[in-house]
Protein backbone atom coordinates (compact mmCIF):
# COMPACT_ATOMS: atom_id res chain seq x y z
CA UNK A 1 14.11 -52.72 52.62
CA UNK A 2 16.57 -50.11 53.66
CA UNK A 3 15.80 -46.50 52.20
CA UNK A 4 18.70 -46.35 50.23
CA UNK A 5 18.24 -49.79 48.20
CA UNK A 6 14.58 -49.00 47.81
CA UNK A 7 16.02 -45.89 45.84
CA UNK A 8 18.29 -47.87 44.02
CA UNK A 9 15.75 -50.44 43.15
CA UNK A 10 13.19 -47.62 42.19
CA UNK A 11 10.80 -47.41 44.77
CA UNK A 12 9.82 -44.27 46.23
CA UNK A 13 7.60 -42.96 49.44
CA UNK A 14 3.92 -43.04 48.90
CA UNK A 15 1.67 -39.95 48.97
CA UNK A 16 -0.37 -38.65 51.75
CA UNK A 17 -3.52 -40.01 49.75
CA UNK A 18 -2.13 -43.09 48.93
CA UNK A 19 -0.57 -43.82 52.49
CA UNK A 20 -4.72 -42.62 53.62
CA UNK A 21 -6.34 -45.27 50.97
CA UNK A 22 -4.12 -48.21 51.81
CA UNK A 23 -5.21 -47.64 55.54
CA UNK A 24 -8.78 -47.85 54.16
CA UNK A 25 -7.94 -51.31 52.26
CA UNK A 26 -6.16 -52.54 55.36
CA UNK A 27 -8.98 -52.47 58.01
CA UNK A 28 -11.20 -53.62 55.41
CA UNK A 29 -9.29 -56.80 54.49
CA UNK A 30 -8.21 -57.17 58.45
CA UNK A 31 -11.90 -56.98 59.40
CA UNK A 32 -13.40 -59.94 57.22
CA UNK A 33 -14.33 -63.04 59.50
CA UNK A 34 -11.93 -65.92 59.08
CA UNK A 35 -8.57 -67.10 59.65
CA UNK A 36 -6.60 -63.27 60.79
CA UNK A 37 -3.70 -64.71 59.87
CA UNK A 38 -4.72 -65.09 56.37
CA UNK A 39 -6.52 -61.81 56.42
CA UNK A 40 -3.22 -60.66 57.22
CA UNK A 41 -1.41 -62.60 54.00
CA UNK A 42 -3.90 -61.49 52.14
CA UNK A 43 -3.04 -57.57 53.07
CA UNK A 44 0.42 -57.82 52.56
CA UNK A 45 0.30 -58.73 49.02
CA UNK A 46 -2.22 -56.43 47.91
CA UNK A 47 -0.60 -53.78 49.94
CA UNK A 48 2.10 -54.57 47.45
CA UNK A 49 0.17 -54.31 44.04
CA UNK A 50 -1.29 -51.48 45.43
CA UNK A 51 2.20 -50.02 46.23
CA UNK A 52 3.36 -51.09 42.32
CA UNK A 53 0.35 -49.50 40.66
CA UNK A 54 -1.50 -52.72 39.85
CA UNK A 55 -5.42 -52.19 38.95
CA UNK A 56 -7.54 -53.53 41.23
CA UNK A 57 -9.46 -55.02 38.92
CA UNK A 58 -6.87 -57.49 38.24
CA UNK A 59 -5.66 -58.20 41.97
CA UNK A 60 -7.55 -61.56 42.28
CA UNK A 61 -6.51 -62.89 38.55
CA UNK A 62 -4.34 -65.49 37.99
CA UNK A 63 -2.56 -67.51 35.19
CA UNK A 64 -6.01 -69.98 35.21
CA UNK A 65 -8.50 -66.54 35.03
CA UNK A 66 -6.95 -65.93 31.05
CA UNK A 67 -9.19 -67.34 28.59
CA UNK A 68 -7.94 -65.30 25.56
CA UNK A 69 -5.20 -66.34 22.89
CA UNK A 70 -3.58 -69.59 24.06
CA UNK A 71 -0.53 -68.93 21.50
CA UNK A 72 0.27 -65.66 24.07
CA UNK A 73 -0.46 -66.98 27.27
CA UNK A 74 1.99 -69.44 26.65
CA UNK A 75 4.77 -67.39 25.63
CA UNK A 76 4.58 -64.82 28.34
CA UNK A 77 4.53 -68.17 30.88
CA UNK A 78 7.72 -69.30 29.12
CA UNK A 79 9.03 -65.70 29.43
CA UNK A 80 8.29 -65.99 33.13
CA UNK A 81 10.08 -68.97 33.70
CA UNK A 82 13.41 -66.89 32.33
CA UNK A 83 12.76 -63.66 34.22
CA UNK A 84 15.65 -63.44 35.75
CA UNK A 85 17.62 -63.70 32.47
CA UNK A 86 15.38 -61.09 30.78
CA UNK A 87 16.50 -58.71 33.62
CA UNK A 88 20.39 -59.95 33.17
CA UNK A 89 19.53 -58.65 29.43
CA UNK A 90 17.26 -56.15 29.99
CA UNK A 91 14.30 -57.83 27.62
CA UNK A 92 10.24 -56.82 28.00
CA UNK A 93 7.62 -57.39 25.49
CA UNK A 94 5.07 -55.39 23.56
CA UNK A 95 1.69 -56.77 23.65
CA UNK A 96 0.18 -55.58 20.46
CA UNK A 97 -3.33 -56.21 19.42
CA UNK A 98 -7.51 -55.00 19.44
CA UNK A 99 -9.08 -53.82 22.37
CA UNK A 100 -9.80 -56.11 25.05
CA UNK A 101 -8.20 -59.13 24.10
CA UNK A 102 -6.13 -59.52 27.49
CA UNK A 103 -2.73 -57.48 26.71
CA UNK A 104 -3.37 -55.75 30.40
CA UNK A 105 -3.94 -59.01 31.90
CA UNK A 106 -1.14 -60.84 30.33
CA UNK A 107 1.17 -57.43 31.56
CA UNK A 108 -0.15 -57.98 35.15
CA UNK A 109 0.36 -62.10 34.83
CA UNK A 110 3.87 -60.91 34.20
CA UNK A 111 4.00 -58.12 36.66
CA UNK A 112 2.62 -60.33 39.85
CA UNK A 113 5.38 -63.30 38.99
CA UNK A 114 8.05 -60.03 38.97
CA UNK A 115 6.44 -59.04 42.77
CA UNK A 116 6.58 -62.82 43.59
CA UNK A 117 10.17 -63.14 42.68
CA UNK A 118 11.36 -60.38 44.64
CA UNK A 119 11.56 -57.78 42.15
CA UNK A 120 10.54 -53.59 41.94
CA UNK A 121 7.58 -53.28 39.47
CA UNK A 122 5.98 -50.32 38.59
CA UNK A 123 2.01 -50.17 36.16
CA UNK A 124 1.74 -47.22 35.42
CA UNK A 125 -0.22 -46.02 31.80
CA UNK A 126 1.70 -44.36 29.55
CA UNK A 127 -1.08 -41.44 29.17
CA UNK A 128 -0.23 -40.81 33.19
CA UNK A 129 3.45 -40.54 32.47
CA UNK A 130 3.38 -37.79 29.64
CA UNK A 131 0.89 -35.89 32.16
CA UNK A 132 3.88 -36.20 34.99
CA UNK A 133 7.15 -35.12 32.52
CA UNK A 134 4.99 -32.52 31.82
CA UNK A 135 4.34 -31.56 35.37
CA UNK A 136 7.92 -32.54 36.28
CA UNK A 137 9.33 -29.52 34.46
CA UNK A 138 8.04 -26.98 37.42
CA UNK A 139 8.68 -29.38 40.54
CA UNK A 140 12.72 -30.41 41.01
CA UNK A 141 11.56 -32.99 43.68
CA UNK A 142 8.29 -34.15 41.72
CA UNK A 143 10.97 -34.68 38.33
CA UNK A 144 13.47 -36.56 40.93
CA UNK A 145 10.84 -38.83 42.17
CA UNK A 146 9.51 -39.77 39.01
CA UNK A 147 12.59 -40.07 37.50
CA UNK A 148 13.79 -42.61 40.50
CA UNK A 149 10.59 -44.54 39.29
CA UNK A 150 10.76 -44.52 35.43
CA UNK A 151 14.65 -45.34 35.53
CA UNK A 152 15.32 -47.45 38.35
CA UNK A 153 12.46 -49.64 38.98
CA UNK A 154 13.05 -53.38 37.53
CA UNK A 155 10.15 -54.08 35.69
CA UNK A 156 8.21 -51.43 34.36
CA UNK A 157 4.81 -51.68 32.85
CA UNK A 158 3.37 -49.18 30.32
CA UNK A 159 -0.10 -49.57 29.71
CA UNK A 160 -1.87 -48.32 26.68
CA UNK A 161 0.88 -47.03 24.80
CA UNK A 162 -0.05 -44.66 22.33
CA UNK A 163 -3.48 -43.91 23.92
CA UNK A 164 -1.86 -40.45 25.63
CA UNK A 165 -3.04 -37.03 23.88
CA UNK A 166 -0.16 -36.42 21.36
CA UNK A 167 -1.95 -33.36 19.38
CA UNK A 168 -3.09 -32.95 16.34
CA UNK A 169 -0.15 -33.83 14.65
CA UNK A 170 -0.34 -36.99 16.07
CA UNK A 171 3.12 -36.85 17.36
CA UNK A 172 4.25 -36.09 21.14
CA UNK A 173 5.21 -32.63 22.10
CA UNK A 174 8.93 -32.63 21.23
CA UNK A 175 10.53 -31.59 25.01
CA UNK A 176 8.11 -34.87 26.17
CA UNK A 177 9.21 -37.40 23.72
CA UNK A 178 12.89 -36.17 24.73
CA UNK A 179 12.09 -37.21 28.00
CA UNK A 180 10.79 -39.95 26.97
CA UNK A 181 13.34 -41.36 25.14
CA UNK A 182 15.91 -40.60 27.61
CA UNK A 183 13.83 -42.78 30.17
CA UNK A 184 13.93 -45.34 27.57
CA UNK A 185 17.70 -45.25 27.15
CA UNK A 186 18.56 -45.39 30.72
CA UNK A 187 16.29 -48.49 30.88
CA UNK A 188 18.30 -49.98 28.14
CA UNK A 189 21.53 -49.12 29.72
CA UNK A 190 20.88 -50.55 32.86
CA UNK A 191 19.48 -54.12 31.60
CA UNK A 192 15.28 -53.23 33.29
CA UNK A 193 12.48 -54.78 31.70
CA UNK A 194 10.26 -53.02 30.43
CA UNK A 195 6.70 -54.52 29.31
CA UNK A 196 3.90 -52.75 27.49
CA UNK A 197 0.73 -52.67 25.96
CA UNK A 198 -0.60 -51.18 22.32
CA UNK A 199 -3.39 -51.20 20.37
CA UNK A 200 -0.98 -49.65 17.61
CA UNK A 201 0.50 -51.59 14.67
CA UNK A 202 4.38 -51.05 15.11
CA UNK A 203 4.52 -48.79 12.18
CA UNK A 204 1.73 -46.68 13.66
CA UNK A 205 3.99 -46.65 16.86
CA UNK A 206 6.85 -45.45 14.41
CA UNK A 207 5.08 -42.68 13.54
CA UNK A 208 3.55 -41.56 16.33
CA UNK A 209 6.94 -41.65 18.90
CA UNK A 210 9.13 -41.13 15.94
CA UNK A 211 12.51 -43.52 14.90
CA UNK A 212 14.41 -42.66 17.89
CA UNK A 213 12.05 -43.97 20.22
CA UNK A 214 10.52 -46.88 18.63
CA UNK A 215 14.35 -47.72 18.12
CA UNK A 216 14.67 -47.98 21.90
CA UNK A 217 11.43 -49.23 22.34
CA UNK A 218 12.62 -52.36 19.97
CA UNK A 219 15.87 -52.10 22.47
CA UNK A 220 14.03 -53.55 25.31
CA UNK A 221 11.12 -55.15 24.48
CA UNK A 222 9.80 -57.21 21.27
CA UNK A 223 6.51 -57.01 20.09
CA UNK A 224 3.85 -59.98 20.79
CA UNK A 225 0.74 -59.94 19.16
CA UNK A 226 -2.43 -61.13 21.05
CA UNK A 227 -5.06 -62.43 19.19
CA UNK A 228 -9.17 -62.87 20.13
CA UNK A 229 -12.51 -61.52 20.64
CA UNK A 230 -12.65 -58.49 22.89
CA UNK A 231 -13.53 -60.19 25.73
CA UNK A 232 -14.71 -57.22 27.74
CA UNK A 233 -17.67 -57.16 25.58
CA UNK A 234 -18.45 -61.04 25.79
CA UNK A 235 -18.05 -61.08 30.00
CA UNK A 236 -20.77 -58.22 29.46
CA UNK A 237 -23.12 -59.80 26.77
CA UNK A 238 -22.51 -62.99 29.78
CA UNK A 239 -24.02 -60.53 32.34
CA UNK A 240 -26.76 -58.96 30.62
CA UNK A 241 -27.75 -62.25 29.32
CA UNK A 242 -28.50 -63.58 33.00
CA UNK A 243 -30.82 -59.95 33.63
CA UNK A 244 -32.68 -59.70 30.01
CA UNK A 245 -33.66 -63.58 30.96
């Protein structure tokens, strides 16, 4: 992609440390026996969820991996399917909901279909971006680049919204949430997607980001609750089943 539409389209030149650890995951994949050609597919798509931000963890899941609430799985494959329209309209969702019940997965679901139909996507959590404005407002180039991310790229996950320090007010530092609302506006002017995660109620994300922003937020995304059992804690009640036996 030429380096002009890559800026267009969000995408911006790695780090020194990040160009050093994708060399590290390259001869590693490259260097497992088998087919080399497939060791070779295999690289170039986890190049690109590493490029996008994408947790390892989840590299290797897929839509048949999600065992939590049926009622959201389905809706975020039927909000797949229309994609393309969502970014015509500039629509994301809010996953909403306890701790472990597969919002992050059901983000990445999303976010891999985005990589597989062609599209920019940045996961990033939302705790790292308040970090960055912050450190943005002593670095011109540092603010540009992030900026070129936050505002550009065409589907943007936010993980953990709400989980960032916001003091003891509870509230964000006032220059950040102008930030942050700005990013949110230009996102809404420009029709991006923009999907994240909460374990907030919405009026507990009211409060904490204030009308202005939870206004936007509502702009761009609509909130989808996902039901269930943590399941972090049953795949590790699974696992220390099999050693206490």
């Amino acid at each position: 992609m030429p380096e002009i539409e890559q800026t267009l389209r969000g995408e911006v030149d790695m780090t020194a440390l990040e160009a050093e650890e994708l060399k590290v995951i390259k001869a590693k994949i490259l260097s497992k026996k088998g087919n080399a050609e497939k060791n070779r597919e295999e690289f170039l798509e986890k190049a690109k969820l590493f490029q996008y931000g994408i947790p390892r963890a989840y590299w290797d899941i897929d839509w048949k991996d999600f065992v939590g609430d049926p009622v959201a799985k389905k809706k975020v494959k039927k909000y797949c399917s229309f994609l393309k329209e969502a970014l015509e309209c500039g629509q994301g969702i809010i996953f909403s909901g306890s701790h472990g019940t597969g919002k992050t997965a059901l983000s990445v679901l999303i976010a891999k279909e985005a990589i597989q139909q062609g599209y920019t996507v940045k996961y990033i959590p939302v705790a790292k971006i308040i970090d960055m404005l912050m450190q943005s407002f002593d670095s011109k180039s540092f603010k540009e680049n992030l900026y070129i991310v936050l505002e550009r790229v065409e589907v943007l996950i936010l993980d953990d919204l709400g989980k960032e320090y916001v003091g003891v007010n509870k509230q964000l530092n006032p220059m950040v949430q102008m930030n942050f609302d700005s990013i949110l506006r230009e996102r809404l002017n420009r029709n991006l997607v923009t999907i994240a995660s909460t374990n907030l109620r919405q009026d507990e994300v009211l409060h904490q980001y204030g009308q202005s922003v939870f206004s936007v937020l509502l702009g761009v995304s609509k909130f989808c609750e996902v039901k269930g059992e943590d399941f972090r804690l049953i795949r590790g009640k699974d696992f220390w089943g099999k050693v206490n036996a």
